[in-house]
C-alpha atoms as a PDB file:
ATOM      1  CA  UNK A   1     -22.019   2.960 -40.137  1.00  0.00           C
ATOM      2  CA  UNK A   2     -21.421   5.731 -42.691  1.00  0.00           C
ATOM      3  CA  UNK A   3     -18.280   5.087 -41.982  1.00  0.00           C
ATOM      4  CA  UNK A   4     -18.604   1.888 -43.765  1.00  0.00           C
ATOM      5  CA  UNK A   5     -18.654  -0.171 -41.217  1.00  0.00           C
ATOM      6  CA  UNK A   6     -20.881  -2.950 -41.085  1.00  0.00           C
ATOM      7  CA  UNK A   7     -23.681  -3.527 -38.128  1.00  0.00           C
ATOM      8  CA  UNK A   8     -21.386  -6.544 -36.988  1.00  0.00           C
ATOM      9  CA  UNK A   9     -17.918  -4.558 -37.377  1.00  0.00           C
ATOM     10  CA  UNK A  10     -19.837  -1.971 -35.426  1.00  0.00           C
ATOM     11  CA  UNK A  11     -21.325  -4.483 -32.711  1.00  0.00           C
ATOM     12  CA  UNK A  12     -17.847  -5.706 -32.489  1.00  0.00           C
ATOM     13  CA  UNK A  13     -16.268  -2.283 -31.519  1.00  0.00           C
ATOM     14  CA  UNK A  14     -18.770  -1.391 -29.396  1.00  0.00           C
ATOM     15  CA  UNK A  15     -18.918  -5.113 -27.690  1.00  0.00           C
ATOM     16  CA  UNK A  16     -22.614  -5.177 -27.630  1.00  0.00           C
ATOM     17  CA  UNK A  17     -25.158  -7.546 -29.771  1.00  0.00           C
ATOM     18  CA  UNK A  18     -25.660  -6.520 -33.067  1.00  0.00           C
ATOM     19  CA  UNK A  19     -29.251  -5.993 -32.415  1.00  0.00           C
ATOM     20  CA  UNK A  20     -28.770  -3.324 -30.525  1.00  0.00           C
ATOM     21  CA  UNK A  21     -27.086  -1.217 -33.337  1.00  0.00           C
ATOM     22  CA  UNK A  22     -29.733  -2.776 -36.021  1.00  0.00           C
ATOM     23  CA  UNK A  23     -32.392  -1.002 -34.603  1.00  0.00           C
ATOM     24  CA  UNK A  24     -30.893   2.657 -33.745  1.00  0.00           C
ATOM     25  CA  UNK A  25     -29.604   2.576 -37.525  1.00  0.00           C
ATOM     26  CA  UNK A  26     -32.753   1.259 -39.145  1.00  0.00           C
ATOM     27  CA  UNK A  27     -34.462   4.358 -37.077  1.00  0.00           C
ATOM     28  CA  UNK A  28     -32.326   6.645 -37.921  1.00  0.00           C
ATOM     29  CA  UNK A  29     -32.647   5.666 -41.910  1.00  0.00           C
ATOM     30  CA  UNK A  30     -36.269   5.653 -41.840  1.00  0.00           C
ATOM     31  CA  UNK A  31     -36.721   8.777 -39.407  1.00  0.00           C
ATOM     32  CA  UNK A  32     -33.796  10.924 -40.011  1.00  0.00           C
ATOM     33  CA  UNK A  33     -32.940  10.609 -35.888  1.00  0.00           C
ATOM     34  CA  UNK A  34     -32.299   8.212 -33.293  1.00  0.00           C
ATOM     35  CA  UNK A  35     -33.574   8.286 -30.023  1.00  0.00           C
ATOM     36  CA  UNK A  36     -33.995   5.822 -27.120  1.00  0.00           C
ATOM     37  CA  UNK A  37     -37.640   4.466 -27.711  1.00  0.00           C
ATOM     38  CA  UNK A  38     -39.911   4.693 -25.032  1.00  0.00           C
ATOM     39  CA  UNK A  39     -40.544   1.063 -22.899  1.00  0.00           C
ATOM     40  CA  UNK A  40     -42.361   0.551 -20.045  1.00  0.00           C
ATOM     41  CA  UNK A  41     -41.750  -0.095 -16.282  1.00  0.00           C
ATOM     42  CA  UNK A  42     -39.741   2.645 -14.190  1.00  0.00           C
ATOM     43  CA  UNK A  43     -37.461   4.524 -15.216  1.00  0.00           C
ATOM     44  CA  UNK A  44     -34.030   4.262 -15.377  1.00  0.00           C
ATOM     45  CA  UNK A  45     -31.606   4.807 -12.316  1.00  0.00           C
ATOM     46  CA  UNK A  46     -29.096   6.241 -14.523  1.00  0.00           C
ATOM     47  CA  UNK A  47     -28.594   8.029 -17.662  1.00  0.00           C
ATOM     48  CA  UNK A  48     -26.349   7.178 -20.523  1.00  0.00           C
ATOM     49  CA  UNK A  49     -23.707   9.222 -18.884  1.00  0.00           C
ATOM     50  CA  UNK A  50     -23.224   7.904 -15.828  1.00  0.00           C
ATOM     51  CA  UNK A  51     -23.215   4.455 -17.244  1.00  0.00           C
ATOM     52  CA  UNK A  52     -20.279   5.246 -19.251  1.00  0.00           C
ATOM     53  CA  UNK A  53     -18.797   7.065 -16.042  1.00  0.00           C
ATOM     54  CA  UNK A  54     -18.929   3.838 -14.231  1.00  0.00           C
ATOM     55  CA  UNK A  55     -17.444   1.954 -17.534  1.00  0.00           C
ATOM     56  CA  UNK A  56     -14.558   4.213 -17.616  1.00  0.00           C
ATOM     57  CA  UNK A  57     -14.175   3.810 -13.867  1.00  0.00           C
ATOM     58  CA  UNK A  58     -13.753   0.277 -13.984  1.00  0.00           C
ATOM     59  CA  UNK A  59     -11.391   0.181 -16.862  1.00  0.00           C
ATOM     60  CA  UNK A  60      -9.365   3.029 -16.139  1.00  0.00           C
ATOM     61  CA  UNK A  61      -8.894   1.046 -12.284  1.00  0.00           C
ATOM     62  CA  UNK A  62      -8.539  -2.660 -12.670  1.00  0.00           C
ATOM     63  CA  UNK A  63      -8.714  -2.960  -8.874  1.00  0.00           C
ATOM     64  CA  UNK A  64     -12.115  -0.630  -7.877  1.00  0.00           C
ATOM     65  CA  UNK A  65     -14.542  -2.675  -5.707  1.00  0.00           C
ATOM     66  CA  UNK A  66     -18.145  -2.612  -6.535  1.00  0.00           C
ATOM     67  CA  UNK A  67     -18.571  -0.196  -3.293  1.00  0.00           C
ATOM     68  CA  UNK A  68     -15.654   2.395  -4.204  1.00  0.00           C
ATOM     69  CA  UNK A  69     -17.520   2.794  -7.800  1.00  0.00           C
ATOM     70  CA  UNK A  70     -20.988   3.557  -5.889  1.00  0.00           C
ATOM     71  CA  UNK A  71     -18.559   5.920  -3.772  1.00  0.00           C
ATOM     72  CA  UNK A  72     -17.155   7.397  -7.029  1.00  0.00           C
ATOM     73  CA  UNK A  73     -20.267   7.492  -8.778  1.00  0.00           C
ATOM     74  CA  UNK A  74     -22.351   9.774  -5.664  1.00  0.00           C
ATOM     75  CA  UNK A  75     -18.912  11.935  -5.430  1.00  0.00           C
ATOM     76  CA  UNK A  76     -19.314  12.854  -9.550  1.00  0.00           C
ATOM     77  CA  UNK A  77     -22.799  13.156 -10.310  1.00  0.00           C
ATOM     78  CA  UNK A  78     -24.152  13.603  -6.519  1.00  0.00           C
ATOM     79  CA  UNK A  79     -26.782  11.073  -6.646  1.00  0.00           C
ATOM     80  CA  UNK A  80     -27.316   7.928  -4.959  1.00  0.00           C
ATOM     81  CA  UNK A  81     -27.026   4.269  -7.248  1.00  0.00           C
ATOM     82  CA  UNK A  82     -27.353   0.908  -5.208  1.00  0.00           C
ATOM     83  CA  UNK A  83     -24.578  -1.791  -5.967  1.00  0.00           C
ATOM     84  CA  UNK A  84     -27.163  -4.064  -7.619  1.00  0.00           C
ATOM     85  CA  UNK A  85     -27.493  -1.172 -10.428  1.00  0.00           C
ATOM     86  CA  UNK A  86     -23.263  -0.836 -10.528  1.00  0.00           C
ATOM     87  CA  UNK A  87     -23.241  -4.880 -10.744  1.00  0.00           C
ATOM     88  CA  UNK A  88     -26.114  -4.889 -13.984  1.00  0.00           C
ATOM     89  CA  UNK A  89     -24.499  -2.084 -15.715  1.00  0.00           C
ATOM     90  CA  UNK A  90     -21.065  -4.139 -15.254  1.00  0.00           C
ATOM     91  CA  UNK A  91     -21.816  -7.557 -15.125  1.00  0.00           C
ATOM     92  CA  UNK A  92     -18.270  -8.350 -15.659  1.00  0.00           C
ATOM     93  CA  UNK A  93     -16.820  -6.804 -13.302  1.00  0.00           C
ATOM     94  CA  UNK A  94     -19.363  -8.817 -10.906  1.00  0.00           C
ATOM     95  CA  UNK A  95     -18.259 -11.766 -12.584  1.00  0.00           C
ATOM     96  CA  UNK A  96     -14.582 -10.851 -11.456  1.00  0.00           C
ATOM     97  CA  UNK A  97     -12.988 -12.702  -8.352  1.00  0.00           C
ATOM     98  CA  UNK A  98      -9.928 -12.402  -7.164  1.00  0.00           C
ATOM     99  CA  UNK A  99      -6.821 -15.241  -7.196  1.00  0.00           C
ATOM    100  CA  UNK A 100      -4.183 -16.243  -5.082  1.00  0.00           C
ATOM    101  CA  UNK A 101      -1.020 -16.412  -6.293  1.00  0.00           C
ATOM    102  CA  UNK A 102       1.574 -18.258  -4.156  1.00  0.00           C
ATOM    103  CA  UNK A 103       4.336 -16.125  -2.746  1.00  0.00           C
ATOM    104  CA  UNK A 104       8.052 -15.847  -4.583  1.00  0.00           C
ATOM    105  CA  UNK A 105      10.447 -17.553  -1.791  1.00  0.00           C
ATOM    106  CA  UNK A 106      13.127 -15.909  -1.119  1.00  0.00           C
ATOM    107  CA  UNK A 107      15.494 -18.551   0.210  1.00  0.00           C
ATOM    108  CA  UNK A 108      15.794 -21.863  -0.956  1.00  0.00           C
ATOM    109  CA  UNK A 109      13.736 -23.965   1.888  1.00  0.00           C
ATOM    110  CA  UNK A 110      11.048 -20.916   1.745  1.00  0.00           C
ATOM    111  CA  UNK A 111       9.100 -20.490   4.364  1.00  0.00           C
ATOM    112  CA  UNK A 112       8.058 -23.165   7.417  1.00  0.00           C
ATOM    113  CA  UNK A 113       4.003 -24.411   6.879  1.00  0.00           C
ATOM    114  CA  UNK A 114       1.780 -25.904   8.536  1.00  0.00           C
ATOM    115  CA  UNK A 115       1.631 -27.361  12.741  1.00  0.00           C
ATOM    116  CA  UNK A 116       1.040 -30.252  14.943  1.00  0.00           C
ATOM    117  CA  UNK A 117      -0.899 -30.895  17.864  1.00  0.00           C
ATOM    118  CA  UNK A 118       0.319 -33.154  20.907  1.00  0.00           C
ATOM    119  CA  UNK A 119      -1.512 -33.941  24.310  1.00  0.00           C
ATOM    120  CA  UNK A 120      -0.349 -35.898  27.657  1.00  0.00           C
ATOM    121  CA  UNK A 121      -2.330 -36.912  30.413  1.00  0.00           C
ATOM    122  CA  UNK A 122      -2.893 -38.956  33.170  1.00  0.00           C
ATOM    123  CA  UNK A 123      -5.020 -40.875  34.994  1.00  0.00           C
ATOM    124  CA  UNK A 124      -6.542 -38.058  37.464  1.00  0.00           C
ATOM    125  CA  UNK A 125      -6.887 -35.959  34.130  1.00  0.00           C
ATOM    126  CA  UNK A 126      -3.996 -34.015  35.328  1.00  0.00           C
ATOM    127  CA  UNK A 127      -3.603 -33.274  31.531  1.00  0.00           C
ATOM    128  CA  UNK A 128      -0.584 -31.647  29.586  1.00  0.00           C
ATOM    129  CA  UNK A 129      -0.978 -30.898  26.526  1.00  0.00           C
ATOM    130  CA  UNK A 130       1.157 -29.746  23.996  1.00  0.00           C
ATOM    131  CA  UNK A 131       0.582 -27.123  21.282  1.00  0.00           C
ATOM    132  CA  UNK A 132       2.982 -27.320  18.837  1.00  0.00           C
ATOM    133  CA  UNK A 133       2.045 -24.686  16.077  1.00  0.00           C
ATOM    134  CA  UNK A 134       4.059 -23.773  13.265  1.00  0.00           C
ATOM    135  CA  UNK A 135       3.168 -20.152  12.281  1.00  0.00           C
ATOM    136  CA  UNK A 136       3.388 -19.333   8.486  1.00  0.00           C
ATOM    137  CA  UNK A 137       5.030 -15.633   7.988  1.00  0.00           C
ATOM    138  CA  UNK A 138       4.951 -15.039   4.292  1.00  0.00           C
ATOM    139  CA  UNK A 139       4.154 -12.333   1.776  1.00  0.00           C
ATOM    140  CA  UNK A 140       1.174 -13.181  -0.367  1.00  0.00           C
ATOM    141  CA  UNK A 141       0.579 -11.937  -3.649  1.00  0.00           C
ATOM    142  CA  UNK A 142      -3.478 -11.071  -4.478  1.00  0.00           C
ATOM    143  CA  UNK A 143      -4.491 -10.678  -8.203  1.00  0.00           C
ATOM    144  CA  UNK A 144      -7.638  -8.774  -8.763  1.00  0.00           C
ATOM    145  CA  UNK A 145      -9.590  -9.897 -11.917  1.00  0.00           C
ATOM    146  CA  UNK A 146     -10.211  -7.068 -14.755  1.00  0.00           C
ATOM    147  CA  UNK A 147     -13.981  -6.628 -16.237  1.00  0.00           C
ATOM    148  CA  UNK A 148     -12.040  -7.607 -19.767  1.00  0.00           C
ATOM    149  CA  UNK A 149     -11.950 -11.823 -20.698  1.00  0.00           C
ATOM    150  CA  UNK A 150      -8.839 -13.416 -20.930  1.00  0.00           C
ATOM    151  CA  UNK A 151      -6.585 -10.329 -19.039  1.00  0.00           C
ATOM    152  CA  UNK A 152      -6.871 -12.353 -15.385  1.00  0.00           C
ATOM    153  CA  UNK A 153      -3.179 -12.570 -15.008  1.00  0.00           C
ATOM    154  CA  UNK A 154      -2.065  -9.118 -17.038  1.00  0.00           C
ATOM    155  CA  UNK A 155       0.285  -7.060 -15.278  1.00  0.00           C
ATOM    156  CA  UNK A 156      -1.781  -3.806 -15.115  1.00  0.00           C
ATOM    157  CA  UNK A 157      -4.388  -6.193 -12.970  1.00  0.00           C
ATOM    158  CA  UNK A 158      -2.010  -7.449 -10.430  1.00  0.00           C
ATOM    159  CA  UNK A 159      -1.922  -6.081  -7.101  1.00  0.00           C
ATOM    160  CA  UNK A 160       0.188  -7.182  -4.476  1.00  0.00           C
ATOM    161  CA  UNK A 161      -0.200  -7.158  -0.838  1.00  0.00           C
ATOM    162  CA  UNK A 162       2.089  -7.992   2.009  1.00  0.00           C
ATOM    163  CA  UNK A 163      -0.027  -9.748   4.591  1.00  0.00           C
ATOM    164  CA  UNK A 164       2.804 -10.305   7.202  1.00  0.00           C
ATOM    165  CA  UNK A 165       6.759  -8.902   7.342  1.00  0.00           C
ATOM    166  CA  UNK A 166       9.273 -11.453   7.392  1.00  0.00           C
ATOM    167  CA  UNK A 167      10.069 -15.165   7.108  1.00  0.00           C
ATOM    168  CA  UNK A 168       8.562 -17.891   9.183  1.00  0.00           C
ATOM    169  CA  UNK A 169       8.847 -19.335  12.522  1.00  0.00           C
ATOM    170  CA  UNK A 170       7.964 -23.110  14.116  1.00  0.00           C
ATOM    171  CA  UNK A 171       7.027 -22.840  17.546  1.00  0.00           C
ATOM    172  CA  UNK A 172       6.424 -25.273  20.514  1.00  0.00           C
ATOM    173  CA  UNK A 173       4.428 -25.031  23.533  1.00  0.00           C
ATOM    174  CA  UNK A 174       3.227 -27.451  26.503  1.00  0.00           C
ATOM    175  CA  UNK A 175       0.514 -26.861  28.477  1.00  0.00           C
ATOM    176  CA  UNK A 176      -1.831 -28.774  31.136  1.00  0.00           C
ATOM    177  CA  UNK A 177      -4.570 -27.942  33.321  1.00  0.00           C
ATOM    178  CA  UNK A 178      -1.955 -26.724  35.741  1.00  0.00           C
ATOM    179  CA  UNK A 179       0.078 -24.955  33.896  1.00  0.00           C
ATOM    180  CA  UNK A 180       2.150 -24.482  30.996  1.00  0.00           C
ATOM    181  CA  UNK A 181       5.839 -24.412  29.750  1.00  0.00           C
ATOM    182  CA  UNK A 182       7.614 -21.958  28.336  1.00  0.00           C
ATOM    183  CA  UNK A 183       7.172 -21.246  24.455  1.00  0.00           C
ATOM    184  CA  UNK A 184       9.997 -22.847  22.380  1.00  0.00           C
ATOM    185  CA  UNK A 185      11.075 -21.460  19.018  1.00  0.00           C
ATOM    186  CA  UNK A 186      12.861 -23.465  16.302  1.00  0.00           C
ATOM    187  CA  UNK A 187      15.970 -21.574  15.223  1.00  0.00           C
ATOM    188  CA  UNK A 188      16.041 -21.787  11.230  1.00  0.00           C
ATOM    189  CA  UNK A 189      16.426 -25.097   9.845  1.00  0.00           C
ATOM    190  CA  UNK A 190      13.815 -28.016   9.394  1.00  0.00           C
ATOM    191  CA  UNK A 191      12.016 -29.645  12.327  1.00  0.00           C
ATOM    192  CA  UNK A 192      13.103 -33.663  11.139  1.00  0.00           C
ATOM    193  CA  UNK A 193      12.590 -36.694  13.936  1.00  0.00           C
ATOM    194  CA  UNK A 194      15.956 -36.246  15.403  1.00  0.00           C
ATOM    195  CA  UNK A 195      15.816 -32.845  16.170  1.00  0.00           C
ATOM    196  CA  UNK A 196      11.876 -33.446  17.768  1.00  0.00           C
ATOM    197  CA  UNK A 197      13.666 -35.568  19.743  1.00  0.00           C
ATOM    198  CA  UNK A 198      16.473 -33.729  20.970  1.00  0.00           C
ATOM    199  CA  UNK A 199      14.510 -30.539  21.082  1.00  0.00           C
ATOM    200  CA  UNK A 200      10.811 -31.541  22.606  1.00  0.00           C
ATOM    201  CA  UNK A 201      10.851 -34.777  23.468  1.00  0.00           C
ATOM    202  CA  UNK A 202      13.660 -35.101  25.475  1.00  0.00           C
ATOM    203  CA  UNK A 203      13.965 -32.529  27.371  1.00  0.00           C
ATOM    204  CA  UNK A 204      10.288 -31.352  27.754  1.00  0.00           C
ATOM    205  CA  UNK A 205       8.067 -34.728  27.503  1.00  0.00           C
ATOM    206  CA  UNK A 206      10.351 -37.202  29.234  1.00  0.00           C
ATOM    207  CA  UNK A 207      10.898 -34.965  32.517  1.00  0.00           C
ATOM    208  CA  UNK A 208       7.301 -34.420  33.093  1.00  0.00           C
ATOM    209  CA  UNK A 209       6.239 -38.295  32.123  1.00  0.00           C
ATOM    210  CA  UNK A 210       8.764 -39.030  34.777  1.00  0.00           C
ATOM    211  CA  UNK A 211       7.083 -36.906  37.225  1.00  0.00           C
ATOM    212  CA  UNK A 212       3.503 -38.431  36.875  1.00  0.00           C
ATOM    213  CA  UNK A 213       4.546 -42.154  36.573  1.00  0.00           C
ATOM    214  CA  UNK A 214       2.852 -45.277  35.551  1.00  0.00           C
ATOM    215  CA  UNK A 215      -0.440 -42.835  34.663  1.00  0.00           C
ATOM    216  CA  UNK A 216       1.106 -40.602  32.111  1.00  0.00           C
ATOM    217  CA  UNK A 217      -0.499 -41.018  29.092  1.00  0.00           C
ATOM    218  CA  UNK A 218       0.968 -39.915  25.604  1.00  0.00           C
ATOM    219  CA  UNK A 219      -1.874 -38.509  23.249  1.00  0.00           C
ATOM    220  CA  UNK A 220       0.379 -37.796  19.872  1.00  0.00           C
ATOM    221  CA  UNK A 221      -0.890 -38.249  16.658  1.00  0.00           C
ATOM    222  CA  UNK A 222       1.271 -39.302  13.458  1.00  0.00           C
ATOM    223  CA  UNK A 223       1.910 -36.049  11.604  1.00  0.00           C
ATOM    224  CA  UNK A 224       5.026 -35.435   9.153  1.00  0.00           C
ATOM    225  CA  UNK A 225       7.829 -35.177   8.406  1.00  0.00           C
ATOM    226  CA  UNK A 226       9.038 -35.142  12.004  1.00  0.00           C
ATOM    227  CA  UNK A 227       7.029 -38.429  13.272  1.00  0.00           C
ATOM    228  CA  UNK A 228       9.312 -41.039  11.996  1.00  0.00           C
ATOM    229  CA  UNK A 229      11.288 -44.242  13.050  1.00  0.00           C
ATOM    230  CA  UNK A 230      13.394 -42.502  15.489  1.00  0.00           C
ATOM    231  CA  UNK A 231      10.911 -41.060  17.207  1.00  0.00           C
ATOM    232  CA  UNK A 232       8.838 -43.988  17.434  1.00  0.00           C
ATOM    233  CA  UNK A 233      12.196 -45.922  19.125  1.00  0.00           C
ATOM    234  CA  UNK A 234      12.046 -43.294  21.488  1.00  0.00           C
ATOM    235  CA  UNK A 235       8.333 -43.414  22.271  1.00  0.00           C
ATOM    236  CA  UNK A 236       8.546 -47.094  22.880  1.00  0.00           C
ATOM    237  CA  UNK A 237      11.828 -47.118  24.291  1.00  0.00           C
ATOM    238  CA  UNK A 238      10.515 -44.871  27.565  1.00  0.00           C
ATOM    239  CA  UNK A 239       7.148 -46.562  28.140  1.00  0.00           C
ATOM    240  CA  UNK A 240       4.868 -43.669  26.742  1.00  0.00           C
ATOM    241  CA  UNK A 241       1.403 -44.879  26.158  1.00  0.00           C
END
């Protein structure tokens, strides 16, 4: 302020209400000093210092957790402070979640998503079921908010973090209540209706539908994009139910 600053220049810089910098300069004119007034209830869990400890803290590291500043704080000052206290001295930084951001592909089909789920069973609930799973393999990108508004997506608050190594995979797998076959990978590619057929259906489904007869059972459901016409021929075409 003797600076020439005004109270709401000053408020500004020092991102608090203007209030608060009214009444420590209106004290200090009339009494020559300013001090922190006296107010009732307990006292204060901690001092001045340690609350601009923890502000530096979270500012100086975009990506501190809540429970690594109450680490940091009992490490510098030796004294215990409960996250509720670290949360009202920064309620920004409690405000703060984190985003997803989708991964960068690195080929042009990017990775394989999602799975599908296909039972068979007879009569004497001699079942065979068929989990066919598609396991996503993908490197994921996790953004972790800054206590500052409108810097979500800055670079100095991005973080990234490599969940799994590698590309993706579509598996295949039958199995019953007396056994099971063998797992079957997709090699590369896109699993489309002619290659279910070729791949699962024909060589895996008909055999054993052949072995249980009139009582086999077909429990499929209608996912995409491999459940199309051709498959559908092929289903009818062999007497699945």
């Amino acid at each position: 302020m003797e600076m020439g600053l005004s109270q709401a220049d000053a408020a500004r810089c020092l991102n608090v209400f203007r209030s608060m910098v009214q009444r420590p300069w209106d004290q200090y004119q009339s009494e020559d000093s300013a001090s922190r007034r006296h107010v009732s209830g307990p006292p204060r869990v901690t001092t001045p210092a340690e609350d601009r400890f923890l502000a530096l803290s979270a500012r100086r590291r975009r990506s501190i957790t809540v429970p690594q500043l109450v680490a940091d704080h009992f490490v510098a000052s030796g004294r215990r402070t409960s996250a509720t206290t670290v949360r009202r001295r920064l309620p920004s930084l409690c405000k703060a979640t984190s985003c997803v951001c989708p991964p960068q592909r690195t080929t042009e089909k990017g990775p394989l998503m999602l799975g599908k789920r296909t039972r068979f069973m007879d009569q004497t609930t001699m079942g065979f079921c068929t989990l066919h799973r598609r396991v996503q393999i993908h490197t994921g990108e996790r953004f972790r908010a800054s206590a500052d508004q409108r810097t979500r997506y800055h670079q100095s608050n991005t973080l990234e973090r490599h969940s799994y190594r590698g590309g993706g995979i579509m598996v295949w797998a039958g199995i019953s209540l007396g056994g099971h076959t063998d797992l079957h990978v997709f090699h590369g590619g896109t699993l489309t209706g002619v290659r279910y057929r070729d791949e699962i259906l024909d060589p895996y489904v008909r055999p054993y539908a052949d072995a249980i007869g009139n009582d086999f059972i077909l429990m499929d459901d209608n996912a995409r994009p491999y459940r199309f016409v051709v498959v559908e021929d092929y289903i009818k075409g062999h007497g699945f139910e």
